[in-house]
C-alpha atoms as a PDB file:
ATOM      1  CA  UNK A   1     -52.665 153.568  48.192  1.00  0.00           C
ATOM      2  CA  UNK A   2     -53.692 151.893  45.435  1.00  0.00           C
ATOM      3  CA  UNK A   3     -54.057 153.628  41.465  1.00  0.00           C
ATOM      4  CA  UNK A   4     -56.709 153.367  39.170  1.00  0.00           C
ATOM      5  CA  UNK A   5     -55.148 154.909  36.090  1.00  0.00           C
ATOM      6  CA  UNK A   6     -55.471 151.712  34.301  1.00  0.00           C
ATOM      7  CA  UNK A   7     -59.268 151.978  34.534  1.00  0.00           C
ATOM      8  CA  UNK A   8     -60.038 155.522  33.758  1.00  0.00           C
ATOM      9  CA  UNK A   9     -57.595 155.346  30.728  1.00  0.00           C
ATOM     10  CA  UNK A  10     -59.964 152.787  29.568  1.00  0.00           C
ATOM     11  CA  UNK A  11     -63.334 154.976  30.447  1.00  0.00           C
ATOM     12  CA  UNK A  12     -61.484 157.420  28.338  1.00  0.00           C
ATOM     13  CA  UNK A  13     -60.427 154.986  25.662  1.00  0.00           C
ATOM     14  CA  UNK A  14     -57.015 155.364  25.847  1.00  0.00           C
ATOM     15  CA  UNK A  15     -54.322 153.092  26.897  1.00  0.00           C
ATOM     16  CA  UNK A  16     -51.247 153.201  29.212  1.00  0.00           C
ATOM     17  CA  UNK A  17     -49.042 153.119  25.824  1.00  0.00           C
ATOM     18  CA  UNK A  18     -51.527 156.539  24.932  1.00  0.00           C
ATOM     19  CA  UNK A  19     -50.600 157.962  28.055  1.00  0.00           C
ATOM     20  CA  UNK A  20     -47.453 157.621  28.205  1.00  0.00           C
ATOM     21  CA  UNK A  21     -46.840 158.327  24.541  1.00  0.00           C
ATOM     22  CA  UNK A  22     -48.291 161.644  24.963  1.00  0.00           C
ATOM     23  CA  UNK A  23     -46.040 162.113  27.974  1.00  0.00           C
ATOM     24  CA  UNK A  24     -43.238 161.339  25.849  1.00  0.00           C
ATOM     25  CA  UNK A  25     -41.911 157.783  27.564  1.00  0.00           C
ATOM     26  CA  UNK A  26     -42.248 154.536  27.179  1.00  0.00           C
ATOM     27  CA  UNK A  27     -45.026 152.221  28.525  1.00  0.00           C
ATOM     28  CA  UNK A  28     -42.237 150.489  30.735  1.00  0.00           C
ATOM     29  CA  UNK A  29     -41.538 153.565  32.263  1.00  0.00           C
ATOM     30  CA  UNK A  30     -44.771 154.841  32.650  1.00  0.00           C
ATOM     31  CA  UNK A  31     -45.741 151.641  34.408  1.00  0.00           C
ATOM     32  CA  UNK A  32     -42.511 151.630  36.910  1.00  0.00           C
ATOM     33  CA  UNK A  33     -43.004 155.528  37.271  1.00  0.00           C
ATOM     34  CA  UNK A  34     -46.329 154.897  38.593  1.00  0.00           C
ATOM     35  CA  UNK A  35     -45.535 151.730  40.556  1.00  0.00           C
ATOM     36  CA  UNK A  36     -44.532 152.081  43.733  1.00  0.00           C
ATOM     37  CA  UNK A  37     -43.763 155.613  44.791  1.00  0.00           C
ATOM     38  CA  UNK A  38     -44.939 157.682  41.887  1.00  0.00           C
ATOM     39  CA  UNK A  39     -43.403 161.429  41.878  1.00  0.00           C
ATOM     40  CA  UNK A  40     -46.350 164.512  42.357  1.00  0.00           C
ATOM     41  CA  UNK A  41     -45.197 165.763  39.085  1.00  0.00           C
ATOM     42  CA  UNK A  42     -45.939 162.226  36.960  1.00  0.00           C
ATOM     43  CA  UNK A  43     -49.233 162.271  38.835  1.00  0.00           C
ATOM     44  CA  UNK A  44     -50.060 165.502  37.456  1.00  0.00           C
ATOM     45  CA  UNK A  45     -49.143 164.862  34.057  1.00  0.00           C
ATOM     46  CA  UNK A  46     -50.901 161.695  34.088  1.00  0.00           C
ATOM     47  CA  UNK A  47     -54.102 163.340  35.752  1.00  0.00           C
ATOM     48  CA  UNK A  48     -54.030 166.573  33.232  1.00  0.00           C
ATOM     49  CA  UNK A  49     -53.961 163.403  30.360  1.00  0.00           C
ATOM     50  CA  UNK A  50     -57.171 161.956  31.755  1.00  0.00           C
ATOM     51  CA  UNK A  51     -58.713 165.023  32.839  1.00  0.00           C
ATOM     52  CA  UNK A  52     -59.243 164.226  36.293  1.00  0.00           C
ATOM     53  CA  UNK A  53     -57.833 165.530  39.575  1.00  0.00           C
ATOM     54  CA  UNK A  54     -54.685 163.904  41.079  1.00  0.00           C
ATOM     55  CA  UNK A  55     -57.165 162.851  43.695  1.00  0.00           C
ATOM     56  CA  UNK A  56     -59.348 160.881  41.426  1.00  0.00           C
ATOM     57  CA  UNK A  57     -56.399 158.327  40.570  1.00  0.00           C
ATOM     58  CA  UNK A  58     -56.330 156.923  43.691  1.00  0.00           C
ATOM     59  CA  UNK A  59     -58.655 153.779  44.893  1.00  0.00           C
ATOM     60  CA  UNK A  60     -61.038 155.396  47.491  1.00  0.00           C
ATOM     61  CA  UNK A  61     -59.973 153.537  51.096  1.00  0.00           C
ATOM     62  CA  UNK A  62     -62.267 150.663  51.797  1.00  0.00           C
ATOM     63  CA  UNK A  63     -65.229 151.350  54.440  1.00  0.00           C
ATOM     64  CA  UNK A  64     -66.430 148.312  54.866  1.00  0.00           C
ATOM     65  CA  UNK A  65     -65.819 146.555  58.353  1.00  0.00           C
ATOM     66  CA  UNK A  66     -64.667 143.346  58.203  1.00  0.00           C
ATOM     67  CA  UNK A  67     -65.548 140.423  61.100  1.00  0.00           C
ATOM     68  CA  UNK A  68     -62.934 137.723  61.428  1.00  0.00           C
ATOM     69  CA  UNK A  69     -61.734 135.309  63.800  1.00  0.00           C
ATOM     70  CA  UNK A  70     -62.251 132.132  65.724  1.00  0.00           C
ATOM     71  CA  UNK A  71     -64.158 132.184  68.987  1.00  0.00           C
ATOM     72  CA  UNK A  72     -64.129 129.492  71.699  1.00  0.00           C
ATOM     73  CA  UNK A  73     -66.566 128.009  74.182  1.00  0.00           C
ATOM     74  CA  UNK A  74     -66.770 124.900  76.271  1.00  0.00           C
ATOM     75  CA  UNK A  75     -64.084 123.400  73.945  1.00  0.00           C
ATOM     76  CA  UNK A  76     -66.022 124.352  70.450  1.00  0.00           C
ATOM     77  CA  UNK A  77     -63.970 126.714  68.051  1.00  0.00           C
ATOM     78  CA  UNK A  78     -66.235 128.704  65.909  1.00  0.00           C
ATOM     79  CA  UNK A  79     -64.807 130.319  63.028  1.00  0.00           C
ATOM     80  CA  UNK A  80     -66.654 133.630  62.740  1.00  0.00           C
ATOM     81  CA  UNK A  81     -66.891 136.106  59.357  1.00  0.00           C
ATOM     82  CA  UNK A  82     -69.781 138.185  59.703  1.00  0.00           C
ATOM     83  CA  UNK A  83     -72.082 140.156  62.703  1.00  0.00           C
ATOM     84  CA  UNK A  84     -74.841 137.637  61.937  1.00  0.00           C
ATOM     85  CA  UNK A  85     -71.730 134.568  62.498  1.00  0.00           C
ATOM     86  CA  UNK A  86     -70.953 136.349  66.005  1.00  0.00           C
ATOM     87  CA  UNK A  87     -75.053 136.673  67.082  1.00  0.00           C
ATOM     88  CA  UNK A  88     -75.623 132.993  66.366  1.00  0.00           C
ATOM     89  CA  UNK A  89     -72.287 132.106  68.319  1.00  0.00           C
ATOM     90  CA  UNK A  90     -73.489 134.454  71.529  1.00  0.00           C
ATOM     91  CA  UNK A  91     -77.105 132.752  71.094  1.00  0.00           C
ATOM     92  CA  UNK A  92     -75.431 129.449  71.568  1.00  0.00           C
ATOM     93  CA  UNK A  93     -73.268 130.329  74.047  1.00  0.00           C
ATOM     94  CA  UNK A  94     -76.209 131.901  76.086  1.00  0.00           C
ATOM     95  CA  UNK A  95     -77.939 128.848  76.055  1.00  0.00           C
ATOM     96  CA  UNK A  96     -75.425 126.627  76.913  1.00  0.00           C
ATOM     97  CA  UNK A  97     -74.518 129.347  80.225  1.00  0.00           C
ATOM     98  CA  UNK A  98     -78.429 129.281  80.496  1.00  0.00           C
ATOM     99  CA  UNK A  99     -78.190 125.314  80.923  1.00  0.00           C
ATOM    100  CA  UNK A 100     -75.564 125.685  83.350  1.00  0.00           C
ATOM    101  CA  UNK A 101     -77.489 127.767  86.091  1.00  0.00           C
ATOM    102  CA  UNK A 102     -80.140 125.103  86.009  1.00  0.00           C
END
């Protein structure tokens, strides 16, 4: 999962240096503490710092569904990126399976 201490720091006004300053490190080793598989413990100092929850530094997962892919009939490729991109392509497709039973 992703962080977002960067961005609260700066809702707090502080930077990384500030954080890690007051954690007694260096930026550098803030940053590479934090990147990658941060410990619980660096976390919590880094939470306690911001006052937030060690829950709060983490990018929420995304919801949103995502639509992609190509779909094929009678020969035509139809890239597709949306629900509305996949209606239109089953509209056509009706019609042209519509044309056929004729």
């Amino acid at each position: 999962m992703e962080l977002r201490v960067v961005e609260l720091a700066h809702a707090k006004g502080l930077t990384m240096a500030d954080i890690a300053k007051q954690i007694g490190i260096s930026r550098v080793n803030l940053s590479n503490s934090l990147n990658g598989n941060p410990t619980l413990s660096r976390l919590t100092e880094v939470a306690n710092i911001l006052g937030v929850e060690v829950s709060e530094l983490f990018k929420p997962a995304s919801t949103q569904k995502v639509v992609s892919g190509y779909l094929e009939c009678d020969g035509r490729i139809v890239k597709v990126d949306s629900l509305d991109a996949v209606k239109r392509f089953v509209a056509e497709v009706e019609k042209i399976l519509v044309n056929v039973g004729e």
